[in-house]
Protein backbone atom coordinates (compact mmCIF):
# COMPACT_ATOMS: atom_id res chain seq x y z
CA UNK A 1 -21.14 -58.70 46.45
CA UNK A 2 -21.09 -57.52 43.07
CA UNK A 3 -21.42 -53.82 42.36
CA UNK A 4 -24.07 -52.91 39.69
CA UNK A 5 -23.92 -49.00 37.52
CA UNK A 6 -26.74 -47.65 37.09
CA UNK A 7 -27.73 -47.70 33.18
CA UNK A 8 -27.89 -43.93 33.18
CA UNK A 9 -23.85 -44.08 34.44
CA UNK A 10 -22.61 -46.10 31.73
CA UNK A 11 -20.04 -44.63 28.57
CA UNK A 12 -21.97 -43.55 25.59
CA UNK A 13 -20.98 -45.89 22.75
CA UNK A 14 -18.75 -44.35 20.51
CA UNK A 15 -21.02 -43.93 17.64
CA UNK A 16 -23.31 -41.67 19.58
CA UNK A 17 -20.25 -39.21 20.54
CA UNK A 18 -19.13 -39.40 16.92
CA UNK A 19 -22.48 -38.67 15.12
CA UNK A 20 -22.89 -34.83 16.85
CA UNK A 21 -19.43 -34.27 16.72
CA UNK A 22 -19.09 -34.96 12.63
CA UNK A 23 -22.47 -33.40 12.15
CA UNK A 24 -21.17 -30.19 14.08
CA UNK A 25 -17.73 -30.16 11.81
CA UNK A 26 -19.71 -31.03 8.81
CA UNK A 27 -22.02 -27.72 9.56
CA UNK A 28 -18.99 -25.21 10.98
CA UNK A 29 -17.64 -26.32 7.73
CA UNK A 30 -20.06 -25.16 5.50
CA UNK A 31 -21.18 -21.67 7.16
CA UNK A 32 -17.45 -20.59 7.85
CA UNK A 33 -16.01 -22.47 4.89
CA UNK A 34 -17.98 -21.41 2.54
CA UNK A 35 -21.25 -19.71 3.23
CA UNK A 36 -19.39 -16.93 5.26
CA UNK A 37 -16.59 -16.47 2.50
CA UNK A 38 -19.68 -16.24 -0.37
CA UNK A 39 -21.35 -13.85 1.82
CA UNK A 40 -18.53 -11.71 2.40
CA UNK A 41 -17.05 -11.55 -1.03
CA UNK A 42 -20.77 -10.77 -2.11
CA UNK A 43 -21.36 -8.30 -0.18
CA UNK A 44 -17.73 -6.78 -1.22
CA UNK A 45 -18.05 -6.73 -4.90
CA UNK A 46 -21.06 -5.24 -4.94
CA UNK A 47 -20.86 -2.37 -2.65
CA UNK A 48 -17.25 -2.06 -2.91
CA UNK A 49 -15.88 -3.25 -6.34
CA UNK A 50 -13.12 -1.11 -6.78
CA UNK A 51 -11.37 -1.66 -3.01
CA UNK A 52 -12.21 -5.40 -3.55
CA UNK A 53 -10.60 -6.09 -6.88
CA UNK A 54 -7.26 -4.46 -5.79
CA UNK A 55 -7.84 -0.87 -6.23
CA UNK A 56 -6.30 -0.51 -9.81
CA UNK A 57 -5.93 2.25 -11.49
CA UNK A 58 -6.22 1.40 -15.46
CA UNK A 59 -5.58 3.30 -18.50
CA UNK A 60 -7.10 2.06 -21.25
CA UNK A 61 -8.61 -0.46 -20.63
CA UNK A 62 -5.39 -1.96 -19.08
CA UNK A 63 -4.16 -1.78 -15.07
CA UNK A 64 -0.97 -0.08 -14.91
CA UNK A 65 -0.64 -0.31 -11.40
CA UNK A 66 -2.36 -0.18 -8.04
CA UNK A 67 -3.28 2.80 -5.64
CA UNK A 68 -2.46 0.88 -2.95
CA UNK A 69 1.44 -0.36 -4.07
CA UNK A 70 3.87 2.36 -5.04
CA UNK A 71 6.38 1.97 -8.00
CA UNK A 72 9.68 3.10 -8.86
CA UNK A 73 10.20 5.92 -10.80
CA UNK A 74 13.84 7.47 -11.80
CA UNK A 75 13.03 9.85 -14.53
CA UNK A 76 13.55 13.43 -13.59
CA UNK A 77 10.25 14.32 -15.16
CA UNK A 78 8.46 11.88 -12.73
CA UNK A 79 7.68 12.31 -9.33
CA UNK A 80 9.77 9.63 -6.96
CA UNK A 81 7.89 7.84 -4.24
CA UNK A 82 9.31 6.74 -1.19
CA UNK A 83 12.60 4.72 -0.82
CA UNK A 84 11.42 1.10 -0.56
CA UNK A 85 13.31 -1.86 1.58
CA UNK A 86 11.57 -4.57 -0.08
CA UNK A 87 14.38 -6.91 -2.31
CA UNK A 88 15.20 -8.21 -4.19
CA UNK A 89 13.22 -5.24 -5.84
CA UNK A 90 11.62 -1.82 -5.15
CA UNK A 91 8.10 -2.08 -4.12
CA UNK A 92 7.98 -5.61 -3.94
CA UNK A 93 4.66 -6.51 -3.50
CA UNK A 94 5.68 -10.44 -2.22
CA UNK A 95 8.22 -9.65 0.10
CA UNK A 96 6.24 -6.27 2.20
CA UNK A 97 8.81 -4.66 4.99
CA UNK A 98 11.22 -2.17 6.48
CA UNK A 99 14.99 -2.13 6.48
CA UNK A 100 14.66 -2.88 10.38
CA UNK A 101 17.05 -0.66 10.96
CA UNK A 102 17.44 1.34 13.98
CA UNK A 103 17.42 5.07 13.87
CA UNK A 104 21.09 4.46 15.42
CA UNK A 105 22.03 2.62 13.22
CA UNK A 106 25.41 4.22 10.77
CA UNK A 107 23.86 2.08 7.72
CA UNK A 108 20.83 4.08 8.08
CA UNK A 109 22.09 7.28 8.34
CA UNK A 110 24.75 6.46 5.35
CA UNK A 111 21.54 5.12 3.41
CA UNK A 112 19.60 8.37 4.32
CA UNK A 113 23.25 10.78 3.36
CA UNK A 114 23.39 8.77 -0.47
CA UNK A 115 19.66 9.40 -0.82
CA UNK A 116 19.74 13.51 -0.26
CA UNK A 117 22.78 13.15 -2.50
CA UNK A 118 20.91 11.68 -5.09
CA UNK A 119 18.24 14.14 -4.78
CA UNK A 120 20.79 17.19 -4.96
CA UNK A 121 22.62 15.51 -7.59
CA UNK A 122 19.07 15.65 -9.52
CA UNK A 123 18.20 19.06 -9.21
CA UNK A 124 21.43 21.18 -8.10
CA UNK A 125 19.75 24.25 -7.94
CA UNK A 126 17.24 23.10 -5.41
CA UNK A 127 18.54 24.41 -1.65
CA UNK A 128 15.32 23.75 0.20
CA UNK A 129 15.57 21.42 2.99
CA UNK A 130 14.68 17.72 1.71
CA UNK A 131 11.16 16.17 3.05
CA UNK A 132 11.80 13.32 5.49
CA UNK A 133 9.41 10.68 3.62
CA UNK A 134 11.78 11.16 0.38
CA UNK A 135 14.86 9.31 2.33
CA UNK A 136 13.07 6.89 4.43
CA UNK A 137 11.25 4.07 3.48
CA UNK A 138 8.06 3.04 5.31
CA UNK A 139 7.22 0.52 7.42
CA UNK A 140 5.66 -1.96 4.34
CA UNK A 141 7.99 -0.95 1.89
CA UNK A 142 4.91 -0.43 -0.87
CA UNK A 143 3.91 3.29 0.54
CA UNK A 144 2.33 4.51 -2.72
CA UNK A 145 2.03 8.08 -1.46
CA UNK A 146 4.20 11.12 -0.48
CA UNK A 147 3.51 14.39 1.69
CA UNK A 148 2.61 17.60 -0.29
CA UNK A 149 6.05 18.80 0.98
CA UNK A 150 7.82 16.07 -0.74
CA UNK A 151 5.71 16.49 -4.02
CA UNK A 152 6.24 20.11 -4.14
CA UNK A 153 9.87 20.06 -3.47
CA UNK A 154 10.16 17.69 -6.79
CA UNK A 155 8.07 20.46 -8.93
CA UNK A 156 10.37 22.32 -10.35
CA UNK A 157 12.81 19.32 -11.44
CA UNK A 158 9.62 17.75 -12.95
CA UNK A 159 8.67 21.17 -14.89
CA UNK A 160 11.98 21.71 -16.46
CA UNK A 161 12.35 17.93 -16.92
CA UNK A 162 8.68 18.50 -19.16
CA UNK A 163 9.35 21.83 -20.32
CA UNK A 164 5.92 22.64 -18.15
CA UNK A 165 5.20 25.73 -16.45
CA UNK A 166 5.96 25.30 -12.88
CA UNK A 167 2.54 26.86 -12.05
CA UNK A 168 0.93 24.17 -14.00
CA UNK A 169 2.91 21.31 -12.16
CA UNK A 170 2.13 22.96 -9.02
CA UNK A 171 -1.84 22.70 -9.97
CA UNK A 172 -1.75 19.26 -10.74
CA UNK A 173 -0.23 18.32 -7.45
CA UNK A 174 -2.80 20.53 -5.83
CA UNK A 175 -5.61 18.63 -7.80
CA UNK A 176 -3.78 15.39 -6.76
CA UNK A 177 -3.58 16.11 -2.85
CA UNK A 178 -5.55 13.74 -1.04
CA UNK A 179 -6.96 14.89 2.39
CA UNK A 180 -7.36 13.44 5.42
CA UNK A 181 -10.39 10.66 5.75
CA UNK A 182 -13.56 12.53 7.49
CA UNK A 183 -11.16 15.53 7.34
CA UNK A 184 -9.17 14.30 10.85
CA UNK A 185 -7.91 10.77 10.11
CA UNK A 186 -4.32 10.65 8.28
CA UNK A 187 -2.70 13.08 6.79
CA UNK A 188 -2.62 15.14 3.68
CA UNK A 189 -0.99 12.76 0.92
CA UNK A 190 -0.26 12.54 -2.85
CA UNK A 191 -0.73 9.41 -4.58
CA UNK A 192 3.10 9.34 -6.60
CA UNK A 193 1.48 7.18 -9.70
CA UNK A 194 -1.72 8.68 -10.37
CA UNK A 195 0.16 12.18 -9.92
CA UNK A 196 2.76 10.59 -12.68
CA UNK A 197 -0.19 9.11 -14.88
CA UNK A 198 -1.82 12.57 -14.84
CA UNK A 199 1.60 14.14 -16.25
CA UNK A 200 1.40 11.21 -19.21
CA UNK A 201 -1.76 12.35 -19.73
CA UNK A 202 -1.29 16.61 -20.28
CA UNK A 203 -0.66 17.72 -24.06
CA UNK A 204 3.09 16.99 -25.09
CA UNK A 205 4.98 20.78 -25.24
């Protein structure tokens, strides 16, 4: 005897397990696709234009850099940033990252030896122990600041460098230190190309 299905048991047809399921992409499309990404970006360039835009710093008129991506400076009258890993240049914004090298590790500690030597070499006179952030690179590669420490043991290479009093290098660093966010998050920091933009800026000597 033959067995009969109820109606209520038989496969939905394909077109009514297609229709919801385009209609569904169709609308997850649209709200995540593009009405969250409007909404978002709205919402950023209005309350925060600067952060969303990149965080430039300009000088007239012009951006000359980012406070968020460190450059390379090798001037004596400049402040240096960080050592940067990132190749197949210094601060590499494409190519973000450490050496990867373990603290073990002899081409690390010859890398750290050549950089103190290159700071010594630079200011001879200078006996003070040398700030750990100014022969280590960070974890990124495109740290744009440096401790106070480090900027203050580069003052009096930068002064001479400028013919500035060291007093007045000493403010601007001061005026440059950043401190921590809500006054407990991070740590006390210098931004290395505002500080160096802020040198530009004083009256030549």
């Amino acid at each position: 005897m033959p067995i009969r299905i109820p109606r209520d048991d038989l496969p939905a047809s394909t077109s009514g397990v297609l229709r919801p399921a385009l209609t569904l992409f169709v609308v997850l499309s649209l709200v995540t696709g593009l009405l969250y990404p409007l909404a978002v970006t709205g919402v950023a360039q209005t309350a925060f234009t600067h952060q969303a835009n990149g965080s430039l710093i300009t000088q007239g008129g012009k951006a000359v850099g980012s406070e968020l991506i460190g450059q390379s400076f090798t001037e004596p009258g400049h402040f240096w940033g960080r050592p940067s890993a990132t190749a197949p240049m210094p601060y590499n914004a494409s190519a973000s990252g450490g050496s990867n090298l373990g603290p073990t590790n002899p081409a690390l500690t010859d890398a750290v030896k050549a950089r103190i030597e290159a700071l010594r070499a630079a200011d001879p006179g200078n006996t003070r122990p040398v700030p750990v952030d100014l022969v280590t690179a960070s974890a990124s590669g495109l740290d744009p600041h440096i401790s106070p420490a480090a900027a203050a043991y580069q003052t009096e290479r930068v002064a001479r460098a400028r013919s500035l009093p060291v007093v007045q290098v000493q403010a601007l660093v001061q005026q440059h230190t950043e401190s921590p966010w809500l006054g407990v998050l991070g740590e006390p920091r210098v931004n290395v190309l505002a500080l160096n933009l802020a040198l530009e800026a004083l009256p030549k000597q």
